[in-house]
Protein backbone atom coordinates (compact mmCIF):
# COMPACT_ATOMS: atom_id res chain seq x y z
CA UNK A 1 -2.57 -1.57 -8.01
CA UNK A 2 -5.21 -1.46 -5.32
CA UNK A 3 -5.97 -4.10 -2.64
CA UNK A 4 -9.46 -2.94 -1.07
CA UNK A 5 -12.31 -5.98 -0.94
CA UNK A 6 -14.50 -4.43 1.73
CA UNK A 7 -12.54 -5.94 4.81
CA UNK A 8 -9.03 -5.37 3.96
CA UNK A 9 -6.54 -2.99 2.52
CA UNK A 10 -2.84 -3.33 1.16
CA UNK A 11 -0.43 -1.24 3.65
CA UNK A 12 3.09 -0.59 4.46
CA UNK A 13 4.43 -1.40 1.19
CA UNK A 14 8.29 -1.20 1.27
CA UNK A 15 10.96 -1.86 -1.66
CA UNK A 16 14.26 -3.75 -1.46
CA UNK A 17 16.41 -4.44 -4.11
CA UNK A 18 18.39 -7.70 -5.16
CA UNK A 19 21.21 -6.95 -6.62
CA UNK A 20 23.18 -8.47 -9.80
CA UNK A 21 23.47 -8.14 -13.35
CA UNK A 22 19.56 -7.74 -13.71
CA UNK A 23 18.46 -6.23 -10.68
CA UNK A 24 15.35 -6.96 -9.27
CA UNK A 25 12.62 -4.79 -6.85
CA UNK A 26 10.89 -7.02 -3.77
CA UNK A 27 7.78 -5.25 -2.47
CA UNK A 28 7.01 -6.60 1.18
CA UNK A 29 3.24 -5.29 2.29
CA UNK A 30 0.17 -6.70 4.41
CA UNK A 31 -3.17 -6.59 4.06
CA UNK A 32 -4.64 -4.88 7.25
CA UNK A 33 -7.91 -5.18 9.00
CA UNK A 34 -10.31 -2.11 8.50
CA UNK A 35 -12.10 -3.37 11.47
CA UNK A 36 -9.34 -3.09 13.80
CA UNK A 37 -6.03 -1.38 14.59
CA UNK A 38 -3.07 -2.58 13.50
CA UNK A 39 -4.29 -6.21 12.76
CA UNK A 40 -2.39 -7.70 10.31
CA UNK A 41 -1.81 -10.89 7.81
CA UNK A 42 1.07 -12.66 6.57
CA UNK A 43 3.28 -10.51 4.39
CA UNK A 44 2.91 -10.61 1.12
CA UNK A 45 5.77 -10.07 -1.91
CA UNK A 46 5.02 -8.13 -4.92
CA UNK A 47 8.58 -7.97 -7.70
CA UNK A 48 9.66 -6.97 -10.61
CA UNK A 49 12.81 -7.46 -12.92
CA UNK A 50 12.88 -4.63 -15.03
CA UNK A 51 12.56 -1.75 -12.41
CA UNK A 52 8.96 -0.90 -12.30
CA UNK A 53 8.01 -1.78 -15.53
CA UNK A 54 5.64 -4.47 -15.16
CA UNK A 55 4.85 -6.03 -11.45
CA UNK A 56 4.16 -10.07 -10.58
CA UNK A 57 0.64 -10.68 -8.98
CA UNK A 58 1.25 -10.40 -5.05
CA UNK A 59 2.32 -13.67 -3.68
CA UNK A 60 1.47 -14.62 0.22
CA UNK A 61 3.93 -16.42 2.67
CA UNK A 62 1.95 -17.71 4.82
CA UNK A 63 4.51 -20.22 5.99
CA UNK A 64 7.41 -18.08 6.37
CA UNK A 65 6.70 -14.76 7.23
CA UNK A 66 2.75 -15.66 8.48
CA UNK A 67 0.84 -15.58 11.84
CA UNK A 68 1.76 -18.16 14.81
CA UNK A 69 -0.45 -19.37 17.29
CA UNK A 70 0.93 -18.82 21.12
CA UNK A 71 -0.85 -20.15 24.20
CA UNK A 72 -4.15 -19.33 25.46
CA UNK A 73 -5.65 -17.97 22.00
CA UNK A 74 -3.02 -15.72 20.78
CA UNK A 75 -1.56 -14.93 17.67
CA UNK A 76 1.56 -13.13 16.31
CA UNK A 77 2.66 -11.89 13.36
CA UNK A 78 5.64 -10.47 11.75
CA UNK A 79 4.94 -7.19 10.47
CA UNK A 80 6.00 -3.57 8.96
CA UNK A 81 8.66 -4.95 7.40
CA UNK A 82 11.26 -3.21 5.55
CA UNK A 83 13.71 -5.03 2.90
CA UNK A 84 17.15 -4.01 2.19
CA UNK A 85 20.50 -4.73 0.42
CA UNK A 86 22.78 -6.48 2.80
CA UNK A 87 25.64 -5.87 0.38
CA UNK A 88 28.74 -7.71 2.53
CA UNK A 89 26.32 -11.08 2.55
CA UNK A 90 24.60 -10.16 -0.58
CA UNK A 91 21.20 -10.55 1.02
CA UNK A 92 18.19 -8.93 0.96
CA UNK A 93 17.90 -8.67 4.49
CA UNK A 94 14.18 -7.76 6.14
CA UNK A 95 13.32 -6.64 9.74
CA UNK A 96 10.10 -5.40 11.33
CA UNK A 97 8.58 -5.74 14.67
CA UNK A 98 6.27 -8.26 16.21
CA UNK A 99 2.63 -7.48 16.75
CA UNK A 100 0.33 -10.27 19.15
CA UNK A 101 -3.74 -10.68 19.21
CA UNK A 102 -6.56 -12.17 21.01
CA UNK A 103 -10.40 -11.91 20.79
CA UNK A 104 -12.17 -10.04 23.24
CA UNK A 105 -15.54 -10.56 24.94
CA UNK A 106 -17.40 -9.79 21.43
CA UNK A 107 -15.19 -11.98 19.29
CA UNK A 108 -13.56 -9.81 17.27
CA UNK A 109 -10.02 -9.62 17.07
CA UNK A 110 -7.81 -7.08 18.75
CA UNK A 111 -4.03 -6.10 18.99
CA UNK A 112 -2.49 -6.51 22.55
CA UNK A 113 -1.55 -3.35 23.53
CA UNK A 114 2.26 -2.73 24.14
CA UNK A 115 2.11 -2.37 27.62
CA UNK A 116 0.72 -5.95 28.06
CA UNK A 117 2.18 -8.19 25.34
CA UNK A 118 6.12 -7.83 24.46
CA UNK A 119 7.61 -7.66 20.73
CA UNK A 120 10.95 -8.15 19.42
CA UNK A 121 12.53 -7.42 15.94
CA UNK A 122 11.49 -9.80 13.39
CA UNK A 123 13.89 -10.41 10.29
CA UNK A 124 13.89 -12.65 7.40
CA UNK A 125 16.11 -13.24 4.59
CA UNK A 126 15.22 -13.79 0.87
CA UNK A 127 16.21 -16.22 -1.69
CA UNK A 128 15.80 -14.23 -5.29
CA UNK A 129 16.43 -17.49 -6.99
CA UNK A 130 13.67 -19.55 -5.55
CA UNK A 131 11.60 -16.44 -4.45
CA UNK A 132 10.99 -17.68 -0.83
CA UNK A 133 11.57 -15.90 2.76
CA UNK A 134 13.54 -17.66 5.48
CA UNK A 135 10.75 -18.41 8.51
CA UNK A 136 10.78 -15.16 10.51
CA UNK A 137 13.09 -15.47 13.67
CA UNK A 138 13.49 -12.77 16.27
CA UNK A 139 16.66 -10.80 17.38
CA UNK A 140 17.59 -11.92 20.92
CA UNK A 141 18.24 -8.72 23.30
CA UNK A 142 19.52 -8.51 26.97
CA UNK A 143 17.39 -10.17 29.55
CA UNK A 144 16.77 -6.75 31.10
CA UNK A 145 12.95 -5.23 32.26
CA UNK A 146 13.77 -2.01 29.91
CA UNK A 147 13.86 -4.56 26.81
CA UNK A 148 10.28 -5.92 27.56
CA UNK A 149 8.60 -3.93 24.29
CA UNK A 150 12.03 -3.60 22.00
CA UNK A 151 11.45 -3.05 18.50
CA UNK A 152 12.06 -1.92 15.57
CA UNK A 153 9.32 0.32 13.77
CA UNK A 154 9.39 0.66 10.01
CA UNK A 155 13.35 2.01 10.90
CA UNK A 156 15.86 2.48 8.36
CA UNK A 157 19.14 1.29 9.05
CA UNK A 158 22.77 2.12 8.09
CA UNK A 159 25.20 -1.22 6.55
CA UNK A 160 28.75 -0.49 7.61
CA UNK A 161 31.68 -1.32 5.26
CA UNK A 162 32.66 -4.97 6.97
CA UNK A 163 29.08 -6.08 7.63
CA UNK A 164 28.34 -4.75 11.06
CA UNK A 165 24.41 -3.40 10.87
CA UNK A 166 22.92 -0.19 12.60
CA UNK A 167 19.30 -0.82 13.68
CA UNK A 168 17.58 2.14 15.24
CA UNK A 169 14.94 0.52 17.68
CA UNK A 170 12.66 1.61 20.58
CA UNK A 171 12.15 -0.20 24.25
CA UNK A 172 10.41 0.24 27.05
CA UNK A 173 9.09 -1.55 30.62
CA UNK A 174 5.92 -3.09 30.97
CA UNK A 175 2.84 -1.18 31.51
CA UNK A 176 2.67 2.52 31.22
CA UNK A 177 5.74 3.76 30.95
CA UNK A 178 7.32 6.07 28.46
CA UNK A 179 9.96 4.70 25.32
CA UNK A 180 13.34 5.12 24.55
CA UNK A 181 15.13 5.29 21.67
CA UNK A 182 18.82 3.93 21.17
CA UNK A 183 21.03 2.90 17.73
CA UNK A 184 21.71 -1.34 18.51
CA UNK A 185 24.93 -2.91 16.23
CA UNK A 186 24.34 -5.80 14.99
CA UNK A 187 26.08 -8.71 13.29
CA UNK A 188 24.53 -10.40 10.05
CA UNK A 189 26.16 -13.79 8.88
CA UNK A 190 23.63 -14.12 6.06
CA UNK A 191 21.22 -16.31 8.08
CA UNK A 192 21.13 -14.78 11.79
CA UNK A 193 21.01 -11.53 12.77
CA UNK A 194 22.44 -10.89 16.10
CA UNK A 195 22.66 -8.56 19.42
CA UNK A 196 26.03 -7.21 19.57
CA UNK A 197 25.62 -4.13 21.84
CA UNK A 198 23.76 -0.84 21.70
CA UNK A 199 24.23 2.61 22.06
CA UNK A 200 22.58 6.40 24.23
CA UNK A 201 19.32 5.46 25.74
CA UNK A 202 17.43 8.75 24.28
CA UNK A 203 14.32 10.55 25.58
CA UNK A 204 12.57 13.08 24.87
CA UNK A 205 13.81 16.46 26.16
CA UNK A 206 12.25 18.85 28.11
CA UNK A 207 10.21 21.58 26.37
CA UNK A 208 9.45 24.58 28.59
CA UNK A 209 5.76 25.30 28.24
CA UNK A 210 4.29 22.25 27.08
CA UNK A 211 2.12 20.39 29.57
CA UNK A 212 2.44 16.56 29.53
CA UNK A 213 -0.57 15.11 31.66
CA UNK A 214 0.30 11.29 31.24
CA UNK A 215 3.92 11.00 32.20
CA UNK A 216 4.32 7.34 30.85
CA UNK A 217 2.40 7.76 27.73
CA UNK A 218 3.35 7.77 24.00
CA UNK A 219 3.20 11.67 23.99
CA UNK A 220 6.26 11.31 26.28
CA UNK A 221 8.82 9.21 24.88
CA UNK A 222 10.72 8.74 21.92
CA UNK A 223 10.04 5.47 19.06
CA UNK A 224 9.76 4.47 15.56
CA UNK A 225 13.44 5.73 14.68
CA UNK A 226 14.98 5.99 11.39
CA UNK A 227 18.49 6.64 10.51
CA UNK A 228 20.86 7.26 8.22
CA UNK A 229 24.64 8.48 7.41
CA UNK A 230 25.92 11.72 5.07
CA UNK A 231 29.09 12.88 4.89
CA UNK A 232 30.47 10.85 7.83
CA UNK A 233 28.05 12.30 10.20
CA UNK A 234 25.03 9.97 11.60
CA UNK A 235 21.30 11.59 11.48
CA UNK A 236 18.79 9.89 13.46
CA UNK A 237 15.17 11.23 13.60
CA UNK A 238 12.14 10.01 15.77
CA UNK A 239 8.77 10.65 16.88
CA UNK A 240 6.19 10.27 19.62
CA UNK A 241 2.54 11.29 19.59
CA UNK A 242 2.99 14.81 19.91
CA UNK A 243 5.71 15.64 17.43
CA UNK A 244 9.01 15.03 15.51
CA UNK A 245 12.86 14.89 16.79
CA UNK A 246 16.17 14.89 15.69
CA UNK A 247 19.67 13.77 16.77
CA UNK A 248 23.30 13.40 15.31
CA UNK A 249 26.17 10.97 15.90
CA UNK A 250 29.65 10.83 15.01
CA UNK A 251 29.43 6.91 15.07
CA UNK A 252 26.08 5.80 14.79
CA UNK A 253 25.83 4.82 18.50
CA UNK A 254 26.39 8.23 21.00
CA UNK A 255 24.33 10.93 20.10
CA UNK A 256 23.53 14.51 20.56
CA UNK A 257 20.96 16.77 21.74
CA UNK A 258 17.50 15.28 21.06
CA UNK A 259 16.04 18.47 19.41
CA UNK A 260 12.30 19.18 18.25
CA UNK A 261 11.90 19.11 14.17
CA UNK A 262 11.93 22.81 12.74
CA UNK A 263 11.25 24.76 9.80
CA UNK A 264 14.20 27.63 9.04
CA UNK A 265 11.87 29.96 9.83
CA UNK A 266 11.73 28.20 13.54
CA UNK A 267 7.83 27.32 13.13
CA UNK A 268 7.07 23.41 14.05
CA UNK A 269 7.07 21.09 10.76
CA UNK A 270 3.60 19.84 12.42
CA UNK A 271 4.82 16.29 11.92
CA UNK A 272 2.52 14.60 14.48
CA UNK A 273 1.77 10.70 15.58
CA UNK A 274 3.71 9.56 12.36
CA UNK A 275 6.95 8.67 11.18
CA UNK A 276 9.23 10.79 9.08
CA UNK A 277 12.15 8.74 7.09
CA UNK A 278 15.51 9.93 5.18
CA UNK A 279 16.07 10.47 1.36
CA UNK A 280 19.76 10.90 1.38
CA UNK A 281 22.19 11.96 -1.68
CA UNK A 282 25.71 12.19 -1.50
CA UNK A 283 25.62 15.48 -2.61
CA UNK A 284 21.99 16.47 -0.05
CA UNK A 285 19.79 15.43 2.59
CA UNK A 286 16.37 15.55 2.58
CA UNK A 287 13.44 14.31 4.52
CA UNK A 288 9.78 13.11 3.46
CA UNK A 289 6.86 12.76 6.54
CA UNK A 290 3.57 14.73 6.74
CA UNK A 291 2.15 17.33 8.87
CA UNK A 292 -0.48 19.34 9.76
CA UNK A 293 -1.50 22.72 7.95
CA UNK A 294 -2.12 21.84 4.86
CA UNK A 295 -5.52 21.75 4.25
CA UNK A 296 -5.88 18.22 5.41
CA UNK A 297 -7.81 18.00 8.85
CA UNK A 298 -9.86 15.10 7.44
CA UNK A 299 -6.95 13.07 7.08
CA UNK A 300 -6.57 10.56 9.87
CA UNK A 301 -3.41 12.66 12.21
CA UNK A 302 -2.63 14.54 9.02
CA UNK A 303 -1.08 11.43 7.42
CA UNK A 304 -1.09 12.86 4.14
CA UNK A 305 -0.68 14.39 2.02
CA UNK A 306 3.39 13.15 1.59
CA UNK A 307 5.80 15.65 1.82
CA UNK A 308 9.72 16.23 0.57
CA UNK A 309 12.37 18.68 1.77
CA UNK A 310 15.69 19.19 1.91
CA UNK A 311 17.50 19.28 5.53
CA UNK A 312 19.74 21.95 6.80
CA UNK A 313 22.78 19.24 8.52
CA UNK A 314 24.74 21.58 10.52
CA UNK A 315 21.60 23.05 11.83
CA UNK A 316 19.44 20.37 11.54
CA UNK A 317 15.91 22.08 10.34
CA UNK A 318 14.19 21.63 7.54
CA UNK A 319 14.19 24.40 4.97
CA UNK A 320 11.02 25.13 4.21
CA UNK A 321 11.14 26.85 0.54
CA UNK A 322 12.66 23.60 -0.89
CA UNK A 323 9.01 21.84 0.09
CA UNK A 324 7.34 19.88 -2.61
CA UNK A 325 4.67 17.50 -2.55
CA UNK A 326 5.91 13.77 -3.24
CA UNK A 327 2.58 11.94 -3.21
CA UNK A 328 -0.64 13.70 -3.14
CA UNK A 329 -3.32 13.14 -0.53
CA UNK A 330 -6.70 11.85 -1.52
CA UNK A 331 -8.64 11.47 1.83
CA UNK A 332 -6.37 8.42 3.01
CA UNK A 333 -3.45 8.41 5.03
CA UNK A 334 -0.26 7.97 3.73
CA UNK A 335 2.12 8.83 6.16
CA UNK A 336 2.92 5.80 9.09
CA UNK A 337 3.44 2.95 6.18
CA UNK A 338 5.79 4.32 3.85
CA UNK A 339 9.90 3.30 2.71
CA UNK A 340 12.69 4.82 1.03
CA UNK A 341 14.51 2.48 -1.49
CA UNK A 342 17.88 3.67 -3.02
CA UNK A 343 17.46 1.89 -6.62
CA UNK A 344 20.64 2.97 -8.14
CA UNK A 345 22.59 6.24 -8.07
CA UNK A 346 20.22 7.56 -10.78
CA UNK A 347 17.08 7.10 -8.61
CA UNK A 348 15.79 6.39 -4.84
CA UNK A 349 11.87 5.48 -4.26
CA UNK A 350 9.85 6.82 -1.81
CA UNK A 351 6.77 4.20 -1.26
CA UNK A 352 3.24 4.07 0.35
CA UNK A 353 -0.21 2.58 0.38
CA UNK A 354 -3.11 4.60 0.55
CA UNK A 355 -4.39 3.40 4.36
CA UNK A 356 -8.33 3.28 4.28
CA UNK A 357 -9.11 4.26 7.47
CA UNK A 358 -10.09 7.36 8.05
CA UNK A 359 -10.91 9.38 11.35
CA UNK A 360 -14.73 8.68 10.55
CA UNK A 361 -14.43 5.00 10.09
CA UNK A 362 -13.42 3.19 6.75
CA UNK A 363 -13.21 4.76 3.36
CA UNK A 364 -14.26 3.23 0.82
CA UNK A 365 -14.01 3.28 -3.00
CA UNK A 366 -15.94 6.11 -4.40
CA UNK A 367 -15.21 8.62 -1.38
CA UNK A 368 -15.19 12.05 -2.41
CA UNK A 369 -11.51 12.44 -2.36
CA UNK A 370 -11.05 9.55 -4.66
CA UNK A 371 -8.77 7.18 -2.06
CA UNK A 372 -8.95 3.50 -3.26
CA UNK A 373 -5.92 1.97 -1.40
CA UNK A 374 -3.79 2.84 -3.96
CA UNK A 375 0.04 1.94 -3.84
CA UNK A 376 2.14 4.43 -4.84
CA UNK A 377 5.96 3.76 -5.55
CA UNK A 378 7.13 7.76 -6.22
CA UNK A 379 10.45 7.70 -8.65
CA UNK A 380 13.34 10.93 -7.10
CA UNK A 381 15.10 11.05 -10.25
CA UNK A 382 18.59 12.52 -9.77
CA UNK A 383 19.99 15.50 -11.78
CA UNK A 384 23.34 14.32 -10.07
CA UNK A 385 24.16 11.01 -9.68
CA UNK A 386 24.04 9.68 -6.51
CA UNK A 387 27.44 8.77 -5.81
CA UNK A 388 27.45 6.97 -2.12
CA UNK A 389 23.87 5.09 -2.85
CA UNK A 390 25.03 1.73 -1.92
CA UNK A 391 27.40 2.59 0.94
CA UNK A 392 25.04 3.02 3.48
């Protein structure tokens, strides 16, 4: 399907999966603002009971997982969210960050920048039976002046055997000053998702050579983490605006060397102001994210098209001859609002929307790349079956 109607467009759509006898898929996604940045609606569920077959309509919560108004003319919504199996509670357990707006001196509405409004991690729990959301709640973190902006952002997280959650997140003060990553543990009761404790406060190393000219900016820090576990060993990777990272743990919490994302062949991957996410398979691990180089400088930061590789893990690059296109680009971006689902041990999803705003304003329907907001949901089917698929 395709969402665009002039003013809006379908984004972030992300995949969770209830699971029973007759499994079913929960798409969570937003329509977006192609006047603004990052303004966004309530979320919105699209499902299916027969794994991908046929699709419901999309079907808004505005009451549950839809704007609030806050004092003084601002609004704030739940957003990015990304569903997943809470298999100790048997939930399907959703968290995303927080986003606030206000109108400015034209009217129009704008998103609060990060270093003047605060967010937290939204979450929200669904009811497959009655096909409702709880009302979105926030985690509550340590009143500390390094947790005013602490978030999660799109992040994949790791379920451990009694319950316990790992939630990658980002922080930082307010104003300009740079972001941190760290892994927090939480505990999940089926209703409230809570603070337990958190682990390495990571930044982004020094590179010798590379100039940074704002010292508190987003080229300087560390956000918008994803992780994920294979063979015992804890992979987290990251991003700012400049480029891609990576770090290992041997529990999740205390990590490693923050090192820059590489080919083999020790060339950048040119993954740049986006997010990069795991595909993981008991018997490999792979990575999907974008980059530049490949003929696609009039996609918005390179954002598509959507790429797949497998990673080296005791040397942690990416090998570059197992490349392969996942989703193609047509003119939109597709990188920045995309999941990984792990459907069964036959298959994992990788899924996107195709974002229609381009660096030269909004594309629309008829573009000469052929971008129409698509969403794509992009079946890995396994040769092997993937053995550990719900045990992370």
């Amino acid at each position: 399907m395709s969402g665009f109607d002039g003013k809006t467009c379908w984004v972030a759509p992300r995949a969770g999966v209830v699971h029973g006898p007759k499994p079913s898929i929960v798409f969570t996604m937003q329509k977006l603002l192609l006047t603004g940045s990052d303004v966004f609606f309530a979320v919105n569920e699209v499902r299916s009971d027969d794994l991908g077959k046929t699709w419901s309509p999309p079907l808004e919560h505005p009451q549950t997982l839809g704007r609030r108004q806050e004092p003084g003319g601002i609004e704030i919504v739940a957003g990015d969210m990304v569903p997943k199996w809470h298999a100790a509670t048997g939930k399907l357990l959703a968290t995303g960050p927080t986003v606030r707006y206000k109108r400015n001196a034209s009217g129009a509405e704008v998103k609060i920048s990060q270093n003047e409004a605060s967010s937290r991690t939204s979450y929200s729990v669904y009811n497959a039976e009655q096909r409702t959301w709880t009302v979105w709640d926030t985690i509550v973190m340590p009143d500390d002046p390094k947790f005013f902006y602490a978030t999660v952002g799109a992040s994949q997280r790791v379920d451990l055997p009694g319950g316990d959650i790992l939630l990658p997140f980002h922080f930082k003060t307010a104003g300009e000053s740079p972001y941190h990553t760290a892994v927090m543990r939480c505990s999940f009761d089926g209703r409230k998702l809570k603070y337990l404790e958190h682990g390495d406060e990571l930044s982004r190393p020094a590179e010798p050579g590379v100039e940074y000219k704002l010292p508190g900016s987003r080229q300087t820090g560390v956000f918008e983490p994803s992780l994920t576990v294979y063979r015992g060993r804890y992979f987290l990777t990251m991003r700012n605006d400049r480029t891609a990272y990576v770090a290992t743990s041997d529990d999740g919490l205390h990590f490693g060397p923050v090192k820059r994302w590489r080919f083999d062949d020790g060339s950048d991957l040119g993954s740049t102001n986006t997010q990069q996410h795991w595909v993981t398979h008991s018997a490999g691990l792979l990575l999907s994210y974008t980059r530049k180089g490949a003929t696609n400088d009039h996609v918005f930061r390179h954002r598509a098209p959507l790429f797949i590789a497998q990673v080296d893990p005791e040397k942690l690059h990416v090998i570059r001859s197992t490349e392969r296109i996942l989703i193609p680009e047509r003119g939109a971006g597709l990188g920045n609002a995309f999941g990984v689902t792990e459907v069964n041990e036959h298959e994992s999803w990788v899924t996107t929307a195709e974002w229609m705003q381009g660096p030269k304003g909004i594309l629309r329907p008829g573009n000469p790349y052929g971008s129409d907001n698509s969403i794509y949901a992009a079946r890995i089917l396994w040769k092997q079956p993937n053995r550990e698929w719900n045990a992370r």
